[in-house]
PDB file of N, CA and C in Angstrom:
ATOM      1  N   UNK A   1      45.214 -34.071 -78.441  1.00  0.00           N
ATOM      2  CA  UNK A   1      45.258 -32.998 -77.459  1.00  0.00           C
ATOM      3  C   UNK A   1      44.777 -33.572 -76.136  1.00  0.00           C
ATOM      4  N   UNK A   2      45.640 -33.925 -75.357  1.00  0.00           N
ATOM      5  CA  UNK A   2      45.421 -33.968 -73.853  1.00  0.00           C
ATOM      6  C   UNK A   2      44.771 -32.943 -72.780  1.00  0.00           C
ATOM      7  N   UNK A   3      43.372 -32.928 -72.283  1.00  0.00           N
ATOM      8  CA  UNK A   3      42.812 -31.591 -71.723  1.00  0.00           C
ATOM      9  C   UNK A   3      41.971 -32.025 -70.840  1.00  0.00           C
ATOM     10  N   UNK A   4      41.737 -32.158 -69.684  1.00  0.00           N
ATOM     11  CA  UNK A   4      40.686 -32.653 -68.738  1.00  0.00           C
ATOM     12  C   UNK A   4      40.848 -33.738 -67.965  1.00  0.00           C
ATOM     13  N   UNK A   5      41.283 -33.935 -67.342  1.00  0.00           N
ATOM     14  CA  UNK A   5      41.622 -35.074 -66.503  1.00  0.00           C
ATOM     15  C   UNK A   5      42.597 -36.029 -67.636  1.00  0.00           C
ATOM     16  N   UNK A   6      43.226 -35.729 -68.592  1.00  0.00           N
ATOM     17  CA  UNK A   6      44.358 -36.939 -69.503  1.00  0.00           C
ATOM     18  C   UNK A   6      43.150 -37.483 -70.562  1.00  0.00           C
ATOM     19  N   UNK A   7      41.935 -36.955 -70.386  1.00  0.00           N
ATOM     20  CA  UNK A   7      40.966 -37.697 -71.419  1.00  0.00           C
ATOM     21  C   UNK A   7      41.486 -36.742 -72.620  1.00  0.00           C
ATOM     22  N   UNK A   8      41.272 -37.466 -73.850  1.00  0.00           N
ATOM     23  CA  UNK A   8      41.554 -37.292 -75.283  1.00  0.00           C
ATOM     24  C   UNK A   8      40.482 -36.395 -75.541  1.00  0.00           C
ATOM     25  N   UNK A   9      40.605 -34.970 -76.152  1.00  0.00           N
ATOM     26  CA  UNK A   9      39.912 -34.075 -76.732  1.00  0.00           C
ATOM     27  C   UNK A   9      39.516 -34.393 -78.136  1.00  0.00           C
ATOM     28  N   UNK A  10      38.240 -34.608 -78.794  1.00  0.00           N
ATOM     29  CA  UNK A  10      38.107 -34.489 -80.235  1.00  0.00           C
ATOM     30  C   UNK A  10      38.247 -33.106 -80.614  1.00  0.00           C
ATOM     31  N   UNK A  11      39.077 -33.578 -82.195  1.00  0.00           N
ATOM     32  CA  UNK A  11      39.055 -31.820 -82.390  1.00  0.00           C
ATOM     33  C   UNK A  11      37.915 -30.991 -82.495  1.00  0.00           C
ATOM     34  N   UNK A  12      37.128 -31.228 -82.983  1.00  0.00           N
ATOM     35  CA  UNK A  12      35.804 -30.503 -82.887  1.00  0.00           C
ATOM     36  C   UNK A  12      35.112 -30.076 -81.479  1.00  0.00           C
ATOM     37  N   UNK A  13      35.880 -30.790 -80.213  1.00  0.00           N
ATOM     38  CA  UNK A  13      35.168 -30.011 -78.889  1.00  0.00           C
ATOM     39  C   UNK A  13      36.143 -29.115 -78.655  1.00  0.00           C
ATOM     40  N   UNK A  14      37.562 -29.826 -79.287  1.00  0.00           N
ATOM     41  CA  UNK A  14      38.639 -28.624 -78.926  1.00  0.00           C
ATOM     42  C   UNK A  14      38.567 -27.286 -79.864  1.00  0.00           C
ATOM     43  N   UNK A  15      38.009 -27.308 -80.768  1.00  0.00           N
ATOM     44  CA  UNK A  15      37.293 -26.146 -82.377  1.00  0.00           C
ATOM     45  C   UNK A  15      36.363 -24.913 -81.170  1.00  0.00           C
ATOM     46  N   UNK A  16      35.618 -26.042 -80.491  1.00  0.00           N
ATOM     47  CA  UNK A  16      34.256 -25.000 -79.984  1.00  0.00           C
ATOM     48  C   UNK A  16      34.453 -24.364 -78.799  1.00  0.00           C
ATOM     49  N   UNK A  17      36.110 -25.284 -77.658  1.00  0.00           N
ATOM     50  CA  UNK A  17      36.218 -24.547 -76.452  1.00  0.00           C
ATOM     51  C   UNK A  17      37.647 -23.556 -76.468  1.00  0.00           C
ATOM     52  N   UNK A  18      38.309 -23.473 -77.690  1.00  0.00           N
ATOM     53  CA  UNK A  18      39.415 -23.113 -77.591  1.00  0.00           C
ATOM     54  C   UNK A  18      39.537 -21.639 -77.280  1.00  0.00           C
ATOM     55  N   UNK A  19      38.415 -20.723 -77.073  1.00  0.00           N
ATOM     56  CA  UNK A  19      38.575 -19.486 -76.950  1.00  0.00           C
ATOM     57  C   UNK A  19      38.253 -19.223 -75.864  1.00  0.00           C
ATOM     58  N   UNK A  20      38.072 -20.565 -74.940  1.00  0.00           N
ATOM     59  CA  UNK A  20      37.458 -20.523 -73.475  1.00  0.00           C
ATOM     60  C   UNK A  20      38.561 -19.754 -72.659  1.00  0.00           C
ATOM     61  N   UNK A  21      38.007 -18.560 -71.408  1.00  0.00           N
ATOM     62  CA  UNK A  21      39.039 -18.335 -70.729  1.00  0.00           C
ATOM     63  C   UNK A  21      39.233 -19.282 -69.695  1.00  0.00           C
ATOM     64  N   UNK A  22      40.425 -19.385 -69.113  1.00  0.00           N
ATOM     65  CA  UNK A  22      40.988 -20.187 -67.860  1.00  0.00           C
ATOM     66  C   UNK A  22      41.756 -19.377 -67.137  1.00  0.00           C
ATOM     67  N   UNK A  23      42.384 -20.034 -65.926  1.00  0.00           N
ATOM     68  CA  UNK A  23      42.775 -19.600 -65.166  1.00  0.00           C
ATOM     69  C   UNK A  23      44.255 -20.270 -65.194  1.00  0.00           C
ATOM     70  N   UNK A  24      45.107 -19.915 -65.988  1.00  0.00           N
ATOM     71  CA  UNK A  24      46.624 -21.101 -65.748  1.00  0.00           C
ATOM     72  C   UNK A  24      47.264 -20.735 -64.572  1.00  0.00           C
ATOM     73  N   UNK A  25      48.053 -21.613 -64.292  1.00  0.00           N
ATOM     74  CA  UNK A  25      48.937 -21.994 -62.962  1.00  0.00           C
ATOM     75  C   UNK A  25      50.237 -22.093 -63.592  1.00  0.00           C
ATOM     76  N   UNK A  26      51.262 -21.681 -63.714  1.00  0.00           N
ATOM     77  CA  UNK A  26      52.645 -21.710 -64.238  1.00  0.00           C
ATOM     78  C   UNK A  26      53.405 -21.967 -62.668  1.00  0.00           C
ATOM     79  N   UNK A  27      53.454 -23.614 -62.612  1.00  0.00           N
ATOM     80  CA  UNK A  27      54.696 -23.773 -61.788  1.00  0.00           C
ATOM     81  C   UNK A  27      55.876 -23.588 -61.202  1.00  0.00           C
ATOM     82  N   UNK A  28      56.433 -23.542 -62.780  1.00  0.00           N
ATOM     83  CA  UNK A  28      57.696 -23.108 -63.144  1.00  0.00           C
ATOM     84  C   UNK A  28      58.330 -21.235 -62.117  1.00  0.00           C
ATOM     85  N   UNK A  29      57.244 -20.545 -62.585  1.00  0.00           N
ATOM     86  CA  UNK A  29      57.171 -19.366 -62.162  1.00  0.00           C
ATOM     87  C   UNK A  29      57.033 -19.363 -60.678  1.00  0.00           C
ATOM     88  N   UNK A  30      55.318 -19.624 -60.763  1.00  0.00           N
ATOM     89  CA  UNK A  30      54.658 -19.851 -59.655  1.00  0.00           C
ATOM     90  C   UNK A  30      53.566 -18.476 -59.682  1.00  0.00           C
ATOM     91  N   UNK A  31      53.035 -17.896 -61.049  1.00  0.00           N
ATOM     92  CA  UNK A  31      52.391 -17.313 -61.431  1.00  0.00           C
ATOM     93  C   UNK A  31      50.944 -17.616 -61.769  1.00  0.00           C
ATOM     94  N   UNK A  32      49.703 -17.265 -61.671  1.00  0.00           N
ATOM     95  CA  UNK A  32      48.890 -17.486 -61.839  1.00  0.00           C
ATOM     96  C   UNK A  32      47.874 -16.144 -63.235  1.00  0.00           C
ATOM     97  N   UNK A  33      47.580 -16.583 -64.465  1.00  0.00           N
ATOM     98  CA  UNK A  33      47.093 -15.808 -64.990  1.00  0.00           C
ATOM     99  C   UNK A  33      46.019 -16.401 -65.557  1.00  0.00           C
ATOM    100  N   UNK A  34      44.999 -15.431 -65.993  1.00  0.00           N
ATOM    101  CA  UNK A  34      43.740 -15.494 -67.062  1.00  0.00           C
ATOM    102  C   UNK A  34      44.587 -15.797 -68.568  1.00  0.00           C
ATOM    103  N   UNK A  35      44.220 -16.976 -69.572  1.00  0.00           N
ATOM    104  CA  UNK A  35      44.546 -17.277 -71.028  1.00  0.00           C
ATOM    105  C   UNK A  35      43.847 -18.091 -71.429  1.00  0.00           C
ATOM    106  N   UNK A  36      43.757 -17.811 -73.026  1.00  0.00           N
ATOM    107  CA  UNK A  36      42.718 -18.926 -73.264  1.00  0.00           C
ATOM    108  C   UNK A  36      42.886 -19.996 -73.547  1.00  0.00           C
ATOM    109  N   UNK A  37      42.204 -21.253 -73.098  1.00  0.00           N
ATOM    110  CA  UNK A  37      42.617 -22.331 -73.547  1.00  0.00           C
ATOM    111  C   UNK A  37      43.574 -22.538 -74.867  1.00  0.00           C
ATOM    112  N   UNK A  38      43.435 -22.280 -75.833  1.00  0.00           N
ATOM    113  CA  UNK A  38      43.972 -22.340 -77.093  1.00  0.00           C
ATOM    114  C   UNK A  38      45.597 -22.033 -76.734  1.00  0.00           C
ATOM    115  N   UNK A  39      45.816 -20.547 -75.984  1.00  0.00           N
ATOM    116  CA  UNK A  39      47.100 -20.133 -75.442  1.00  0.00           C
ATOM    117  C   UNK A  39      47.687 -20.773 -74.536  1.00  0.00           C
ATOM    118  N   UNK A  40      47.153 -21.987 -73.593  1.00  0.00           N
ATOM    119  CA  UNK A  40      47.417 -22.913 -72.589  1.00  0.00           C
ATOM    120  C   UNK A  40      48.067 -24.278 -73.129  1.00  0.00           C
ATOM    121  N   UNK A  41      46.850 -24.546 -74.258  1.00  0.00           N
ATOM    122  CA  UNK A  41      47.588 -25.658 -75.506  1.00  0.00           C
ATOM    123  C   UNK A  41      48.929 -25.457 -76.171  1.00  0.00           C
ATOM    124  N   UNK A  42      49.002 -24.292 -76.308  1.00  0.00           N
ATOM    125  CA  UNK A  42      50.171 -24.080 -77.035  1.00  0.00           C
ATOM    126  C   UNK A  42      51.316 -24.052 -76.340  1.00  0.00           C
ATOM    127  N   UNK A  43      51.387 -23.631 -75.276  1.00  0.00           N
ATOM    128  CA  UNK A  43      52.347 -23.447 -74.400  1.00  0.00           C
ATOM    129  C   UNK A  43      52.835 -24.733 -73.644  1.00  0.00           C
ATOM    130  N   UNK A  44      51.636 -25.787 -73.233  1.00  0.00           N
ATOM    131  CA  UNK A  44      52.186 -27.136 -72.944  1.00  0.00           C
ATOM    132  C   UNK A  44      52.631 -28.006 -74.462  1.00  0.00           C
ATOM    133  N   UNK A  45      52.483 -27.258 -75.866  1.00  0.00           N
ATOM    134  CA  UNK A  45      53.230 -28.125 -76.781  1.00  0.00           C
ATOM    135  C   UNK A  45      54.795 -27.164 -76.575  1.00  0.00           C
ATOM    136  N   UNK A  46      54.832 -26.342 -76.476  1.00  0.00           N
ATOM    137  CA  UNK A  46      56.311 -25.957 -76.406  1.00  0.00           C
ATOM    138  C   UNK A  46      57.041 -26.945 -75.437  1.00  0.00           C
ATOM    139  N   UNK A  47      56.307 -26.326 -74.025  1.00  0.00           N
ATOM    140  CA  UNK A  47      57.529 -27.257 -72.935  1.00  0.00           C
ATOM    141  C   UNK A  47      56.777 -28.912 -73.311  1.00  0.00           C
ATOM    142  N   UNK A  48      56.368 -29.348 -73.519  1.00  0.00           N
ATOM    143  CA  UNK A  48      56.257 -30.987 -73.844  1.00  0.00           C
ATOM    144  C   UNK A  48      55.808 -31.645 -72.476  1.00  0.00           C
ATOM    145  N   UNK A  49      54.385 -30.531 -71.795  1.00  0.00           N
ATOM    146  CA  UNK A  49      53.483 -31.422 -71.050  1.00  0.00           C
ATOM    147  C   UNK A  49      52.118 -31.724 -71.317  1.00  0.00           C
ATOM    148  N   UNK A  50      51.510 -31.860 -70.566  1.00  0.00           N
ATOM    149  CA  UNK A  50      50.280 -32.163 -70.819  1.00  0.00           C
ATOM    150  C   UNK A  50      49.361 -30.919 -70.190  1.00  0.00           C
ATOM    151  N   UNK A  51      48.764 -30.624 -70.510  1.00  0.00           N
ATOM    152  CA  UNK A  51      47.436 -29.483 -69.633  1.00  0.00           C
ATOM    153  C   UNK A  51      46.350 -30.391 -68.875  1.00  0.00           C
ATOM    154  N   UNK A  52      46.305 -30.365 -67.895  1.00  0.00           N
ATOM    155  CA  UNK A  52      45.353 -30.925 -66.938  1.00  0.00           C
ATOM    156  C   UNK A  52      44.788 -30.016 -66.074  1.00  0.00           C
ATOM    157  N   UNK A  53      43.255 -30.167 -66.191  1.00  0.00           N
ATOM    158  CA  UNK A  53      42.141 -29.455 -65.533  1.00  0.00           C
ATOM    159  C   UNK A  53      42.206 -29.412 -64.271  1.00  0.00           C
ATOM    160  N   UNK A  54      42.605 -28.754 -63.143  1.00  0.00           N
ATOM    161  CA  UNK A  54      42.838 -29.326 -61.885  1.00  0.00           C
ATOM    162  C   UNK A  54      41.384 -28.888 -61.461  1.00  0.00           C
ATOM    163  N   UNK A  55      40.498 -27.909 -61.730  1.00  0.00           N
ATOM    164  CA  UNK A  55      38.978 -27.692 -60.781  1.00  0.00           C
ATOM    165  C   UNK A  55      38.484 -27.007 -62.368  1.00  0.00           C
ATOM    166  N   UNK A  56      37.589 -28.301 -62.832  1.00  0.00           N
ATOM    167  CA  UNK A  56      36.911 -27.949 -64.493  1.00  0.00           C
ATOM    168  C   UNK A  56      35.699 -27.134 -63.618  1.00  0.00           C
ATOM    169  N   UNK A  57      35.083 -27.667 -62.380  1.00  0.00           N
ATOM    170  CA  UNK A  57      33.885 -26.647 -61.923  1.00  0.00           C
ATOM    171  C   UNK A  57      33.500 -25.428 -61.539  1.00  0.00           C
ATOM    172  N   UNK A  58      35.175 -25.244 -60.882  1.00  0.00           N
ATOM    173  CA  UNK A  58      35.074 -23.518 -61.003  1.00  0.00           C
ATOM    174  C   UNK A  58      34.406 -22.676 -61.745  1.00  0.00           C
ATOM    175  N   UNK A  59      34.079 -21.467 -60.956  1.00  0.00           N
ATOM    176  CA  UNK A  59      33.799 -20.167 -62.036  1.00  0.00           C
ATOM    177  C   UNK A  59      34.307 -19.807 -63.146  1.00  0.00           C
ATOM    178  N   UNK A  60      35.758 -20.117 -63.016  1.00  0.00           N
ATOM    179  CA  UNK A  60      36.829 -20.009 -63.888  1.00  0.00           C
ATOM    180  C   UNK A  60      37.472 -20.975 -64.122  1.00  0.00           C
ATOM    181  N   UNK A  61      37.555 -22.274 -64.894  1.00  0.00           N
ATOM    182  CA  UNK A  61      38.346 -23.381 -64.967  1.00  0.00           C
ATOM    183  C   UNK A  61      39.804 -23.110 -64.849  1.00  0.00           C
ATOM    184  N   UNK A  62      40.294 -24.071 -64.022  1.00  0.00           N
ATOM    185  CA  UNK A  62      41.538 -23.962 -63.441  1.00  0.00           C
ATOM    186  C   UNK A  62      42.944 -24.909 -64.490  1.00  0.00           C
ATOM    187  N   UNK A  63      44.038 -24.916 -64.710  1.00  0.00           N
ATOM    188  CA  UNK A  63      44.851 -25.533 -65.655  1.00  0.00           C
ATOM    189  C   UNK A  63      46.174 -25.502 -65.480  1.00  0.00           C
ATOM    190  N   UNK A  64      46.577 -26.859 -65.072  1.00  0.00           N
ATOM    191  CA  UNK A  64      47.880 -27.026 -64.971  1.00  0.00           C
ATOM    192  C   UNK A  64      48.979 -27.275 -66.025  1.00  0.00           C
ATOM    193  N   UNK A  65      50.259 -27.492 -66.135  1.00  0.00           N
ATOM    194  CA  UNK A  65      50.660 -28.514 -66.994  1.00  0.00           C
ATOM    195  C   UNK A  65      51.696 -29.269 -66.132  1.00  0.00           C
ATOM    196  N   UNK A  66      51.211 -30.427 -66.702  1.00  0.00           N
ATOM    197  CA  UNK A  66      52.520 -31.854 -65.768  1.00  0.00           C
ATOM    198  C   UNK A  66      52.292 -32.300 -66.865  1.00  0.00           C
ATOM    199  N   UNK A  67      53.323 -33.496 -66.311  1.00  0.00           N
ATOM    200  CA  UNK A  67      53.715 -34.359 -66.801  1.00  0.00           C
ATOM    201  C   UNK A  67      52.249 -35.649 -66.607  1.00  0.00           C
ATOM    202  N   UNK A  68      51.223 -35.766 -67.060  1.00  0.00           N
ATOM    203  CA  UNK A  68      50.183 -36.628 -66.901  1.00  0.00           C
ATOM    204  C   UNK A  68      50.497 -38.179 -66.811  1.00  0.00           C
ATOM    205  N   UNK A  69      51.130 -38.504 -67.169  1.00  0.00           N
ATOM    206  CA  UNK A  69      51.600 -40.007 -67.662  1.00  0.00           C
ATOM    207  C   UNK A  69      52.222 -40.465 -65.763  1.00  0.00           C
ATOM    208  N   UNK A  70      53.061 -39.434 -65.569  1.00  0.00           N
ATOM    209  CA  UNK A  70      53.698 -39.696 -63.504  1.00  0.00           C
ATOM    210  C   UNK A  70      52.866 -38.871 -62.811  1.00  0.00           C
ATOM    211  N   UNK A  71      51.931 -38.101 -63.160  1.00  0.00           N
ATOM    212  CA  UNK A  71      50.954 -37.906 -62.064  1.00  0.00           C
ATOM    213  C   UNK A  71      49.822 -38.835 -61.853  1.00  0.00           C
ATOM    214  N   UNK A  72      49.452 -39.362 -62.867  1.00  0.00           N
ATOM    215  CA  UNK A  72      48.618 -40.467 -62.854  1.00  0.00           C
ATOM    216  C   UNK A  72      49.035 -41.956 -62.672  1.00  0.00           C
ATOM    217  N   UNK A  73      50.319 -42.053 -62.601  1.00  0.00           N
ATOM    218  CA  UNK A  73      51.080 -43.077 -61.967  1.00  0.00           C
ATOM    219  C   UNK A  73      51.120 -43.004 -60.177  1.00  0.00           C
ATOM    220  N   UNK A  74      51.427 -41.625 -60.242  1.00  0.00           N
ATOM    221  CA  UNK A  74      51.463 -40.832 -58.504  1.00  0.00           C
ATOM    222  C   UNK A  74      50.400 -41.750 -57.994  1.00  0.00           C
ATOM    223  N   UNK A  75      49.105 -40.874 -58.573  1.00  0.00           N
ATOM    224  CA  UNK A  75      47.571 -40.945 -58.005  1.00  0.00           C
ATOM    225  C   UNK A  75      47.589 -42.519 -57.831  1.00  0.00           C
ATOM    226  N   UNK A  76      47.460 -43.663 -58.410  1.00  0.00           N
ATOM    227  CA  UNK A  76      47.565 -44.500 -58.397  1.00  0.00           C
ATOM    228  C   UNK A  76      48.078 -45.762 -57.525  1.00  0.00           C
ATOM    229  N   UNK A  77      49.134 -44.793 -57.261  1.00  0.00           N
ATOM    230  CA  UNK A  77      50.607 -45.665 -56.403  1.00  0.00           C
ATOM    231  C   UNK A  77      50.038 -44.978 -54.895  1.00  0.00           C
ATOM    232  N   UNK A  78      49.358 -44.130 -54.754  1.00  0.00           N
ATOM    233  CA  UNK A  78      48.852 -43.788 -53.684  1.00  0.00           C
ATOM    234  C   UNK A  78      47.382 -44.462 -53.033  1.00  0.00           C
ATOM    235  N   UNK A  79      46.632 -44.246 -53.936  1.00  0.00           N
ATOM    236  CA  UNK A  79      45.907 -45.293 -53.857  1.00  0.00           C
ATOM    237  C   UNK A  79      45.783 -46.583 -53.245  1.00  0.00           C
ATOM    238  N   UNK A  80      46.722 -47.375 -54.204  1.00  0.00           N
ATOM    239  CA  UNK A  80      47.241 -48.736 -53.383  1.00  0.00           C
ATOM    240  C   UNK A  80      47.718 -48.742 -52.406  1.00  0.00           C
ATOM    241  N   UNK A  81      48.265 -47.516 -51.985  1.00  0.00           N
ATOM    242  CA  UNK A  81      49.207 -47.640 -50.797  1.00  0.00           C
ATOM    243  C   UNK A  81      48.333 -47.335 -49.434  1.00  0.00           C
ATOM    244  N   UNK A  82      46.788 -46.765 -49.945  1.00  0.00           N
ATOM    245  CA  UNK A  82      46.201 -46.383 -48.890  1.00  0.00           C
ATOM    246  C   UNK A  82      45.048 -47.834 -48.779  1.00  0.00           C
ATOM    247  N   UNK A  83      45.016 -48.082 -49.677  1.00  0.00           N
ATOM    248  CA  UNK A  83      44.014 -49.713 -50.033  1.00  0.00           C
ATOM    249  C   UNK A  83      44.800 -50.719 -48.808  1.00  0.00           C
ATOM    250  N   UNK A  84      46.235 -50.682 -48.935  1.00  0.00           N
ATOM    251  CA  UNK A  84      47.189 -51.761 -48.565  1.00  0.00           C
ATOM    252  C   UNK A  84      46.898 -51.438 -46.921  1.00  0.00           C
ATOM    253  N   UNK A  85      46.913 -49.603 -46.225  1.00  0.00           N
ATOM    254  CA  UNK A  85      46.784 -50.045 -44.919  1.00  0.00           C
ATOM    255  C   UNK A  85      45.632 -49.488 -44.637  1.00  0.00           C
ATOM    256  N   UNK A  86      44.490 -49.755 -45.104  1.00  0.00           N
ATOM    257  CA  UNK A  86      43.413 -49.666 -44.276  1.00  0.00           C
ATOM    258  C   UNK A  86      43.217 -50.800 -43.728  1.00  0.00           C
ATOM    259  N   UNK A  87      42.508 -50.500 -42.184  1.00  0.00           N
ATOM    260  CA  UNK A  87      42.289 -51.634 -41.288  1.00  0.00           C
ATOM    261  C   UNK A  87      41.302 -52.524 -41.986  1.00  0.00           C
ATOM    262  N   UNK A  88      40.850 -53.750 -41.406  1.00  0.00           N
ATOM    263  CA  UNK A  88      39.565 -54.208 -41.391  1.00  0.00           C
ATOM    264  C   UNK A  88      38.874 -54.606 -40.601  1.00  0.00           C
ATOM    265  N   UNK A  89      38.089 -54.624 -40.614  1.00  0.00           N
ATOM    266  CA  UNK A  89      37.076 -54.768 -38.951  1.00  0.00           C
ATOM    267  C   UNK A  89      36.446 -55.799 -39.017  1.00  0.00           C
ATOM    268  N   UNK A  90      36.770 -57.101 -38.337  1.00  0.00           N
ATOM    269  CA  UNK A  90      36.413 -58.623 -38.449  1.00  0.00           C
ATOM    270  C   UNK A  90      35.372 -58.487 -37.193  1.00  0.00           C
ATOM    271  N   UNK A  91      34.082 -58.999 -37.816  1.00  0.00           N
ATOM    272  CA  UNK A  91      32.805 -59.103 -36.612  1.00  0.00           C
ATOM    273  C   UNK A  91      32.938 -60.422 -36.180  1.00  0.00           C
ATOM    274  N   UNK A  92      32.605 -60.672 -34.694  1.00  0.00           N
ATOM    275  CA  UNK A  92      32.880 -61.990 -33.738  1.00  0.00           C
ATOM    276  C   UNK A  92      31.284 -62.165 -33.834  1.00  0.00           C
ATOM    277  N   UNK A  93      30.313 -63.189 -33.876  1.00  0.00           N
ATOM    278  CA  UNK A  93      29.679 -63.613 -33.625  1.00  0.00           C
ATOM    279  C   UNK A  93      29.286 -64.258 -32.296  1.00  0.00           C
ATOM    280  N   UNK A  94      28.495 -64.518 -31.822  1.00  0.00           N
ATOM    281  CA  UNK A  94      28.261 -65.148 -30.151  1.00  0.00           C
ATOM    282  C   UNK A  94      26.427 -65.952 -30.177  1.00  0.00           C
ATOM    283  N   UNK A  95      26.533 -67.098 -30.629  1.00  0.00           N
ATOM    284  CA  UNK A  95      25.420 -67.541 -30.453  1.00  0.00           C
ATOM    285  C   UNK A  95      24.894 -68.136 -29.159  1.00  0.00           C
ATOM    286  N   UNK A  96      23.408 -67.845 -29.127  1.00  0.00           N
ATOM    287  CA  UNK A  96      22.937 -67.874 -27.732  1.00  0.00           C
ATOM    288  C   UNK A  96      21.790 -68.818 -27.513  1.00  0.00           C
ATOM    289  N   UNK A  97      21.752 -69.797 -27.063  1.00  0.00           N
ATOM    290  CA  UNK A  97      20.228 -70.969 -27.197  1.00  0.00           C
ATOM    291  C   UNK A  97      19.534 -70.632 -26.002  1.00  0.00           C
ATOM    292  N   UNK A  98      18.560 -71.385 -26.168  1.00  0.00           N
ATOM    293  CA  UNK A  98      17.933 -71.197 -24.136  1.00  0.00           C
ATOM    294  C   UNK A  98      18.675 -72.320 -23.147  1.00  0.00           C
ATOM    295  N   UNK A  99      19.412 -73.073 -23.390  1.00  0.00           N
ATOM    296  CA  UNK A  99      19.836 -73.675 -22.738  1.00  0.00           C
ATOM    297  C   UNK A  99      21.146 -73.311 -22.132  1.00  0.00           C
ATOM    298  N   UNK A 100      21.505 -71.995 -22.596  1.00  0.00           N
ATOM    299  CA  UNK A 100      22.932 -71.303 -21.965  1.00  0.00           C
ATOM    300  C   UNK A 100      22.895 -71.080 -20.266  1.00  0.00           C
ATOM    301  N   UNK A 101      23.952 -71.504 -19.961  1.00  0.00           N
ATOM    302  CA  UNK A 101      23.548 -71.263 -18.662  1.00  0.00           C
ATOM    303  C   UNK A 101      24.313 -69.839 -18.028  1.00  0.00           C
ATOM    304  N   UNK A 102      24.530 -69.556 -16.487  1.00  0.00           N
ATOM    305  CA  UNK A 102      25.039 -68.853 -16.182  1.00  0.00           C
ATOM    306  C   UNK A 102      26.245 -68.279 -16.291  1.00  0.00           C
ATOM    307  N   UNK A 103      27.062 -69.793 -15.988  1.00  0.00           N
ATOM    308  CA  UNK A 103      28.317 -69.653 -15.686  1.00  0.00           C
ATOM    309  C   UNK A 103      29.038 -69.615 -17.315  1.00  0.00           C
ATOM    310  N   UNK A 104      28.137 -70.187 -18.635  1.00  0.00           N
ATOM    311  CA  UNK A 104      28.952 -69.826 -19.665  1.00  0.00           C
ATOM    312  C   UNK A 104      28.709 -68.196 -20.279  1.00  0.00           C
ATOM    313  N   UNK A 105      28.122 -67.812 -19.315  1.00  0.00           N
ATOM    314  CA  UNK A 105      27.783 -66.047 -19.979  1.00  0.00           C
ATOM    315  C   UNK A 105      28.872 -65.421 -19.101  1.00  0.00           C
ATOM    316  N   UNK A 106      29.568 -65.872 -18.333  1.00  0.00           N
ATOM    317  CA  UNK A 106      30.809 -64.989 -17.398  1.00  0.00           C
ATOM    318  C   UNK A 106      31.895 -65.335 -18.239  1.00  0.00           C
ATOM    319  N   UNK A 107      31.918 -66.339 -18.976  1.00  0.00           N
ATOM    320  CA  UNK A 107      33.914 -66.620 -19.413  1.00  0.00           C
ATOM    321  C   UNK A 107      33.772 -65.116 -20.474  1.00  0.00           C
TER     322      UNK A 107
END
């Protein structure tokens, strides 16, 4: 059972939360209702996705279903892509003795 960020549920946590209410998100629709986890599971084994927690901290835990396997490919590929153009900021050094004179502090 896929439930929480793509992490693997043991059955026994899935035994103790399955009567939990949530908040599902039906895409498809574009409906939003109160069901209980257990009724959320079942419904991503019909259509053949995954249930992913989109806000577990809420008042009300929140629950999608995708496809987990290309959203977590998504997340990923984005990632790199933001790794690839961040700048970098190269520091210049400037060492200074007492013997510097005037005219090399103007170039």
């Amino acid at each position: 059972i896929n439930v929480v960020k793509g992490e693997k549920m043991t059955e026994v946590n899935y035994e103790r939360k399955k009567a939990m209410e949530v908040l599902f998100i039906d895409e498809e629709s574009g409906t939003k209702e109160t069901m209980t986890l257990e009724q959320v599971v079942r419904l991503a084994d019909e259509r053949k996705l995954d249930p992913v927690m989109v806000a577990p901290d809420a008042e009300v835990p929140v629950l999608k279903l995708m496809d987990f396997r290309k959203e977590r490919h998504r997340m990923l590929r984005k990632a790199k892509e933001a790794s690839k153009n961040a700048s970098t900021v190269t520091l210049k050094e400037v060492r200074l003795g007492l013997n510097v004179g005037k005219s090399d502090l103007d170039r």
